[in-house]
PDB file of N, CA and C in Angstrom:
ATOM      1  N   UNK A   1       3.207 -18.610  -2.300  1.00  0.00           N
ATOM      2  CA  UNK A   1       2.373 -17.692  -1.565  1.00  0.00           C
ATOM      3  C   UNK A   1       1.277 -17.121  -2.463  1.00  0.00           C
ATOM      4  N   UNK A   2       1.320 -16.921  -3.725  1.00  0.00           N
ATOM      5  CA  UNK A   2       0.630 -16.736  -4.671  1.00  0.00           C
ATOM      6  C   UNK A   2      -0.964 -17.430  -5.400  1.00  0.00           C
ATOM      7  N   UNK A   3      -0.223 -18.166  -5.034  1.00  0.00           N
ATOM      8  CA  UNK A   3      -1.049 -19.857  -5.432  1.00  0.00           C
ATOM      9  C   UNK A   3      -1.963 -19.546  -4.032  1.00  0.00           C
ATOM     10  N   UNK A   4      -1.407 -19.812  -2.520  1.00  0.00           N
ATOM     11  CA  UNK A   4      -2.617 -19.741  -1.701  1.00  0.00           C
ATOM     12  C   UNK A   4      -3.419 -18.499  -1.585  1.00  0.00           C
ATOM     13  N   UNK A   5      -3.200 -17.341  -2.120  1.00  0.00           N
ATOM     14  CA  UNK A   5      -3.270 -15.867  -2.021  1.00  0.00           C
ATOM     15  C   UNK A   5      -4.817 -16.123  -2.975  1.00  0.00           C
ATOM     16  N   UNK A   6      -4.242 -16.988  -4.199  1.00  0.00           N
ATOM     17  CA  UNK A   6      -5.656 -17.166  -5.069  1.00  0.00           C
ATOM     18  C   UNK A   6      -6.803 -17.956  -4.836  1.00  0.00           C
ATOM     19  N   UNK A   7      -5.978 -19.325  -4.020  1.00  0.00           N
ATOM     20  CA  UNK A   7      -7.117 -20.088  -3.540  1.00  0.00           C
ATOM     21  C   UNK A   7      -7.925 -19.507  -2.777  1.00  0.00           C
ATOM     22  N   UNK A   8      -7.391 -19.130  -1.372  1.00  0.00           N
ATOM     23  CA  UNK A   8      -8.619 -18.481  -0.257  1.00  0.00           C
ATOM     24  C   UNK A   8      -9.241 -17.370  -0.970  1.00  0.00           C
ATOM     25  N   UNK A   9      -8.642 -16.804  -1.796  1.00  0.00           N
ATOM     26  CA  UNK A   9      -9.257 -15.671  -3.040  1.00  0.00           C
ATOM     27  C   UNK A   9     -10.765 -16.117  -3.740  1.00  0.00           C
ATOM     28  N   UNK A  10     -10.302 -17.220  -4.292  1.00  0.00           N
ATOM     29  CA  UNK A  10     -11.359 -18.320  -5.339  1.00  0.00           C
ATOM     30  C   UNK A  10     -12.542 -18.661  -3.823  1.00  0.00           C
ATOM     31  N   UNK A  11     -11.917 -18.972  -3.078  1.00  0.00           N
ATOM     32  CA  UNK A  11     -13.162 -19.904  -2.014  1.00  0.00           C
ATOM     33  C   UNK A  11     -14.170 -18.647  -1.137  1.00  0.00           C
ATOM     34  N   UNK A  12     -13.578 -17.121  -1.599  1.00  0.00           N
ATOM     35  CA  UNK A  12     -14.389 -16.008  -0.756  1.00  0.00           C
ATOM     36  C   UNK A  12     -15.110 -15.999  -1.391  1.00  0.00           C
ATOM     37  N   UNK A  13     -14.953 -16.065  -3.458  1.00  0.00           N
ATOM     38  CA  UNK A  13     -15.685 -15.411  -3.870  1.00  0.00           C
ATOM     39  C   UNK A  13     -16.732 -16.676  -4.244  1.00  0.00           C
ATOM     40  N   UNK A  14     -16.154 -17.748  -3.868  1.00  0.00           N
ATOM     41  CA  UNK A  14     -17.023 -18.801  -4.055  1.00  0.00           C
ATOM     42  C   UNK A  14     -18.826 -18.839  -3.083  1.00  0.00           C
ATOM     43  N   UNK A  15     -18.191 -18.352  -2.210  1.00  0.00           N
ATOM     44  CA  UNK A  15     -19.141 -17.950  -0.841  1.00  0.00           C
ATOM     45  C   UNK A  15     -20.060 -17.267  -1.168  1.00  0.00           C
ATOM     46  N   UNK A  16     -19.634 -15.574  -1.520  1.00  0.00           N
ATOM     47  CA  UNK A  16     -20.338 -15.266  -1.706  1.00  0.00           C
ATOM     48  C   UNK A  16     -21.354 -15.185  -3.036  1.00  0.00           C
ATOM     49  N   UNK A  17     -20.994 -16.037  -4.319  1.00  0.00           N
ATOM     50  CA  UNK A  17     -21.424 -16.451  -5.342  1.00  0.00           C
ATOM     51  C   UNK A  17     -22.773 -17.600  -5.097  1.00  0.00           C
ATOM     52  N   UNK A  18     -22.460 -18.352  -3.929  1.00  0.00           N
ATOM     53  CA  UNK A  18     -23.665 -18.574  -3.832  1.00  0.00           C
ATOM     54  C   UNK A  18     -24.407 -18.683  -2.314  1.00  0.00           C
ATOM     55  N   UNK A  19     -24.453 -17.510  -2.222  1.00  0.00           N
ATOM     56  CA  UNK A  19     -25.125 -16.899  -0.669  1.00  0.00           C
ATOM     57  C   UNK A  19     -27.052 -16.613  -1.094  1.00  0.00           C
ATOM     58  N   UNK A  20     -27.603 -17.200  -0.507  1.00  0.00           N
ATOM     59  CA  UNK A  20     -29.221 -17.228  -0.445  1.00  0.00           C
ATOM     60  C   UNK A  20     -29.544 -15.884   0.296  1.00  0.00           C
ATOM     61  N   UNK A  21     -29.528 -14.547  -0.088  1.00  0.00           N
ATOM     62  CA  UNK A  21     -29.806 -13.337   0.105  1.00  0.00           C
ATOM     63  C   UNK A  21     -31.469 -13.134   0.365  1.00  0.00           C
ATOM     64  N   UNK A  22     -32.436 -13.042   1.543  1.00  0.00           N
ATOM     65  CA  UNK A  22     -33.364 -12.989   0.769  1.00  0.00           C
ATOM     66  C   UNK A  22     -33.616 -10.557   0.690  1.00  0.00           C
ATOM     67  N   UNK A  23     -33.947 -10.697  -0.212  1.00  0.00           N
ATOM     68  CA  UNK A  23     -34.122  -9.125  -0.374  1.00  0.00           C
ATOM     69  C   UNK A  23     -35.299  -8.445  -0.143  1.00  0.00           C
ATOM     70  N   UNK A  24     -34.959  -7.377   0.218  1.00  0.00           N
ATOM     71  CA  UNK A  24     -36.681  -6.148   0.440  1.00  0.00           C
ATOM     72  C   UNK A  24     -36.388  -5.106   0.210  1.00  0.00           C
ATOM     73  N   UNK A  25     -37.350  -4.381  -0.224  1.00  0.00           N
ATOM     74  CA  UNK A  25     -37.734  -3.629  -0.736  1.00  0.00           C
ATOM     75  C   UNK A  25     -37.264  -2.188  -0.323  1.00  0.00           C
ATOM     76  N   UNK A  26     -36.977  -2.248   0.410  1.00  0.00           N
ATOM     77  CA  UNK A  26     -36.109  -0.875   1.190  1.00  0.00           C
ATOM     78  C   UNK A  26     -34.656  -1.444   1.925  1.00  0.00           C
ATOM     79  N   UNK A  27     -34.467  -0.262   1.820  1.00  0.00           N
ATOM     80  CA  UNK A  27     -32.700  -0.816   2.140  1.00  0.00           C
ATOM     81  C   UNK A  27     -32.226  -0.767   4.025  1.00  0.00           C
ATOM     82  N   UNK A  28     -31.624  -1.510   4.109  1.00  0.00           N
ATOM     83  CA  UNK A  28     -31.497  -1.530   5.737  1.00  0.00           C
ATOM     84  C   UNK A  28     -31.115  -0.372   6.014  1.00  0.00           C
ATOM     85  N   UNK A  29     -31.348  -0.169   7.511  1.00  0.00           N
ATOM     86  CA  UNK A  29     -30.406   1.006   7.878  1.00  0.00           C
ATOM     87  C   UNK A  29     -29.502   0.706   8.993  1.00  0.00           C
ATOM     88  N   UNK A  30     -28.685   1.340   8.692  1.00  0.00           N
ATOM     89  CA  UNK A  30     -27.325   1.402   9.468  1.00  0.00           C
ATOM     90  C   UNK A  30     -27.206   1.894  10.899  1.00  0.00           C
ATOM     91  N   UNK A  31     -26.472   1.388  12.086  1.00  0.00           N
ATOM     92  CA  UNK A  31     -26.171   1.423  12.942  1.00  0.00           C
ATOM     93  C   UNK A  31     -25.634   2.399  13.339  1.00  0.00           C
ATOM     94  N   UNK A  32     -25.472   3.479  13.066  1.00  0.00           N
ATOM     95  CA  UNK A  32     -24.252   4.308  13.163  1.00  0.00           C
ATOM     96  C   UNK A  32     -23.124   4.444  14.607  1.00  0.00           C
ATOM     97  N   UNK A  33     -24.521   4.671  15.621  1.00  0.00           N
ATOM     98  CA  UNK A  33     -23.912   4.720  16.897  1.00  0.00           C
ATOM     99  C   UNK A  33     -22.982   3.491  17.042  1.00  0.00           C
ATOM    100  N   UNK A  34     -23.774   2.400  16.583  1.00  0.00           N
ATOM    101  CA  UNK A  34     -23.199   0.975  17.327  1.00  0.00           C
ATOM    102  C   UNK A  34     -21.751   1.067  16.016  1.00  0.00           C
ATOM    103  N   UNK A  35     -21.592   1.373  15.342  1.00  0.00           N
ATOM    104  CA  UNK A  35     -20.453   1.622  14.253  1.00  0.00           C
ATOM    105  C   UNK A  35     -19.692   2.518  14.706  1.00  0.00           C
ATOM    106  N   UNK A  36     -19.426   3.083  15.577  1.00  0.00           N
ATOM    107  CA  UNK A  36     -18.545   4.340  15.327  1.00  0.00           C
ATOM    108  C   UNK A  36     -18.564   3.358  16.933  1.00  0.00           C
ATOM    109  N   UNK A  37     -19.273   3.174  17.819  1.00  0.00           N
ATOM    110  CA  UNK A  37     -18.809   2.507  19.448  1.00  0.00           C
ATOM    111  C   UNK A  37     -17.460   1.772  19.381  1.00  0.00           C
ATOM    112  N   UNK A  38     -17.810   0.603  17.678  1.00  0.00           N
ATOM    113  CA  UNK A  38     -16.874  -0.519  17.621  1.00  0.00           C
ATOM    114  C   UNK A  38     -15.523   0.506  17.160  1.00  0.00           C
ATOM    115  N   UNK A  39     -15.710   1.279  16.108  1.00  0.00           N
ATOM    116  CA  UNK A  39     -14.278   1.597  15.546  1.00  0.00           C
ATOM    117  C   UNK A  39     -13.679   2.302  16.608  1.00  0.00           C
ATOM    118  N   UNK A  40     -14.403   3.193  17.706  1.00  0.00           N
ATOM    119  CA  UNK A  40     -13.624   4.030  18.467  1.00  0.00           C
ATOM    120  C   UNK A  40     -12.863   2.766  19.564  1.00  0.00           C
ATOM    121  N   UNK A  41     -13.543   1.467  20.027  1.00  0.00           N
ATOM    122  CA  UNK A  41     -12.538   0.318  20.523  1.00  0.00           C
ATOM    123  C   UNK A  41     -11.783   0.142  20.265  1.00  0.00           C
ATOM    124  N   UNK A  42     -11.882  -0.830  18.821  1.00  0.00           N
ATOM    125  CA  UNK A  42     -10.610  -1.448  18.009  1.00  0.00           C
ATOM    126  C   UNK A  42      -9.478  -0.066  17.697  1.00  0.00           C
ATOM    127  N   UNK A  43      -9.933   0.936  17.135  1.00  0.00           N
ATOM    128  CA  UNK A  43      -8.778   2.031  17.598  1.00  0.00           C
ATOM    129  C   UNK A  43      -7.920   2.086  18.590  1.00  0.00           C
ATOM    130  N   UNK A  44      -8.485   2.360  19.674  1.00  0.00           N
ATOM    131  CA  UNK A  44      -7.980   2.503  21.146  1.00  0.00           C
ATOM    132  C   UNK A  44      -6.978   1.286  21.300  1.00  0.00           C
ATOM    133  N   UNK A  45      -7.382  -0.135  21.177  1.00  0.00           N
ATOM    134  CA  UNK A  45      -6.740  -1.041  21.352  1.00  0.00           C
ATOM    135  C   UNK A  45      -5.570  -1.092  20.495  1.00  0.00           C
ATOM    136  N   UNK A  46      -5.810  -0.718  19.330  1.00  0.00           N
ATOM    137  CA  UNK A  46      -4.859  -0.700  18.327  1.00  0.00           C
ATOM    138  C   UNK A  46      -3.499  -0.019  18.760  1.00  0.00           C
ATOM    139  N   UNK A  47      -4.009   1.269  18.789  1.00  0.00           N
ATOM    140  CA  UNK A  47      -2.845   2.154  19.342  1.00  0.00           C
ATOM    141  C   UNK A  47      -2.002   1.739  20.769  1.00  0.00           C
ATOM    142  N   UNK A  48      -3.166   1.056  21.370  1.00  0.00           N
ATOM    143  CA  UNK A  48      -2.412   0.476  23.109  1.00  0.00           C
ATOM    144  C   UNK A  48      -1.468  -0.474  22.581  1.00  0.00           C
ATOM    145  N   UNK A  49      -1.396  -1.379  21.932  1.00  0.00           N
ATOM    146  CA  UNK A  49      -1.425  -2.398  21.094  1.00  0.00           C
ATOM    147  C   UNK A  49      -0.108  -2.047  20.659  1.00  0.00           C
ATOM    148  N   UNK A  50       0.111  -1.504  19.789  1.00  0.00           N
ATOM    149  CA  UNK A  50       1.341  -0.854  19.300  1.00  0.00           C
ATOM    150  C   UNK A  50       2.230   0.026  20.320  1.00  0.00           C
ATOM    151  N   UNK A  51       1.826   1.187  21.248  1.00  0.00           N
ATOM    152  CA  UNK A  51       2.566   1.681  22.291  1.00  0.00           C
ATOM    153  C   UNK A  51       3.267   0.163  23.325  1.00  0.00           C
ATOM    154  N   UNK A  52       2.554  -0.550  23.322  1.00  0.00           N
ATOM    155  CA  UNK A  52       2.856  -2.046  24.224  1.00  0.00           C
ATOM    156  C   UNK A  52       3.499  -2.431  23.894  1.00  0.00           C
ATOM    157  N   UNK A  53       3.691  -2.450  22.136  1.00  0.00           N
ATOM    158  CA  UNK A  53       4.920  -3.261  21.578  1.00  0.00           C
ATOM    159  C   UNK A  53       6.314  -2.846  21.506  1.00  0.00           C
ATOM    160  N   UNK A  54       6.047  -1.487  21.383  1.00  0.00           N
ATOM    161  CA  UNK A  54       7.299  -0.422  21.082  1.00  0.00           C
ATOM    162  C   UNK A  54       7.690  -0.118  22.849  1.00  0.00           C
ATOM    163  N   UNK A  55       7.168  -0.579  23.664  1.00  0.00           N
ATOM    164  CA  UNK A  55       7.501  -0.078  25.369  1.00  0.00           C
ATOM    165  C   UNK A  55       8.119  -1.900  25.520  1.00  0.00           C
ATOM    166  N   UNK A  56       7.594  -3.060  24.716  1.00  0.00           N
ATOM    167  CA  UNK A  56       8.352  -4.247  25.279  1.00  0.00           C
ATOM    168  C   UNK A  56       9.800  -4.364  24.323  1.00  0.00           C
ATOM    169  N   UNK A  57       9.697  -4.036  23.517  1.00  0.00           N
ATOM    170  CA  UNK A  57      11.302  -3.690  22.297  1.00  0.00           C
ATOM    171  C   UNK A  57      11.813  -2.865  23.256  1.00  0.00           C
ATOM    172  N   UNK A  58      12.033  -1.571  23.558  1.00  0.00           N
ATOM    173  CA  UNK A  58      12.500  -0.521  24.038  1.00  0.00           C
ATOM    174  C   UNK A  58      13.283  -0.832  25.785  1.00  0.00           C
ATOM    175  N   UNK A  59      12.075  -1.569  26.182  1.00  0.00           N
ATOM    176  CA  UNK A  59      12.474  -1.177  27.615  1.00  0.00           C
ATOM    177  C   UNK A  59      12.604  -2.569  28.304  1.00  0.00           C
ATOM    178  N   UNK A  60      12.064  -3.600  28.003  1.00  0.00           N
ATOM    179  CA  UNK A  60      12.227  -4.670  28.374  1.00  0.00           C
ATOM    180  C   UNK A  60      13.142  -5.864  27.591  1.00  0.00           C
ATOM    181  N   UNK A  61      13.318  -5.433  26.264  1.00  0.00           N
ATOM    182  CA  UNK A  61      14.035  -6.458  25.612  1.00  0.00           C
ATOM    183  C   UNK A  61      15.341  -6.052  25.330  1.00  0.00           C
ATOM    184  N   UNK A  62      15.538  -4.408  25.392  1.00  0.00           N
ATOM    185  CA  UNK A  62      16.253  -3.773  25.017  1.00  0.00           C
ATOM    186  C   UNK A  62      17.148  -3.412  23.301  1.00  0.00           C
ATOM    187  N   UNK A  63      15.892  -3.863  22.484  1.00  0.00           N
ATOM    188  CA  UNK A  63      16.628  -4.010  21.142  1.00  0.00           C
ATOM    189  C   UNK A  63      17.093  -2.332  20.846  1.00  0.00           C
ATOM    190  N   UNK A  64      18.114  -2.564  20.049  1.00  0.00           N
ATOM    191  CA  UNK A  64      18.326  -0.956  19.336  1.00  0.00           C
ATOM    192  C   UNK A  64      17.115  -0.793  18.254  1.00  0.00           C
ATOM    193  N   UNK A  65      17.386   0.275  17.431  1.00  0.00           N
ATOM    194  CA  UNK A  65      16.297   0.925  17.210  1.00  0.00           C
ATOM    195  C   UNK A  65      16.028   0.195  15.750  1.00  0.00           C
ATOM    196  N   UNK A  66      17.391  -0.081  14.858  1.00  0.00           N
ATOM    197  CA  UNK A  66      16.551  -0.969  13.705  1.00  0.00           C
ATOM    198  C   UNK A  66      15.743  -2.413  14.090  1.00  0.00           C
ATOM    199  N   UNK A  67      16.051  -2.972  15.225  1.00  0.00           N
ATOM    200  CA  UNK A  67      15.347  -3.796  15.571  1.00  0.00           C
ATOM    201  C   UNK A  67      13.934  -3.683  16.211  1.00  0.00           C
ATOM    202  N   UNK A  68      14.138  -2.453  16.458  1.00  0.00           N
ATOM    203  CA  UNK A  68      12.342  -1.876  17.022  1.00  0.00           C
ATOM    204  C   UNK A  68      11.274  -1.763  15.775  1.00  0.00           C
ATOM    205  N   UNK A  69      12.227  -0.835  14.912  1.00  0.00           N
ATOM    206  CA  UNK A  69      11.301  -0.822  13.617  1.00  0.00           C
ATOM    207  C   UNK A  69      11.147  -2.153  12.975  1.00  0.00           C
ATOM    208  N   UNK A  70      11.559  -2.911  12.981  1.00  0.00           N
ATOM    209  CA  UNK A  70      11.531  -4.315  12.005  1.00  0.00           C
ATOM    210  C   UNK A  70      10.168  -4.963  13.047  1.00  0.00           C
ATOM    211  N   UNK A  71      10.357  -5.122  14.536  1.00  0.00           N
ATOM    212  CA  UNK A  71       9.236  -5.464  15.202  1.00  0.00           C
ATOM    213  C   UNK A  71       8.111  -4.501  15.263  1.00  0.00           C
ATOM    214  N   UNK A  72       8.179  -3.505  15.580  1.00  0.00           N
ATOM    215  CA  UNK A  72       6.675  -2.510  15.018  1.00  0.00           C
ATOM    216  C   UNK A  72       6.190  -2.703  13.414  1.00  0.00           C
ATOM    217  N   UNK A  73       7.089  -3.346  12.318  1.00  0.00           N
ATOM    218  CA  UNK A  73       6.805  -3.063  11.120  1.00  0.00           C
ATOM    219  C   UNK A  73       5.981  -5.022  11.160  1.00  0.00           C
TER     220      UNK A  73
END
C-alpha cells in the first residue's frame, strides 16, 4: 500500500512539475460567492450522506451499535 501511496504520489507531482502555466501580472481573483455556494452543497450532502448511512445500519439492517460505528467509520 505504500509503494502505490508513492507512485500516484510521484505521478501528481510529476503533473504538476511540468504544467505550461502561462502567468500575469496581477493575481486572479477569487470567486467567493461561487466558493462558499459549492462548500455549503457538498456539506449538506455530506451530512445527508452520513444521517442516510447511520438510518440504513440502525433501522433497516438492524446492526448493533459496534457495527454501526465500524460502518459510519
Amino acid at each position: 500500500m505504500i509503494v502505490m501511496i508513492a507512485l500516484l504520489n510521484d505521478g501528481a507531482i510529476l503533473s504538476i512539475a511540468y504544467d505550461n502555466v502561462q502567468y500575469k501580472d496581477k493575481p486572479e481573483a477569487w470567486k467567493h460567492a461561487a466558493r462558499a455556494g459549492n462548500f455549503t452543497v457538498l456539506g449538506v450532502i455530506g451530512v445527508v450522506a452520513a444521517f442516510g448511512l447511520f438510518y440504513l445500519g440502525e433501522r433497516v439492517f438492524h446492526l448493533d451499535r459496534l457495527h454501526v460505528q465500524t460502518l459510519m467509520y
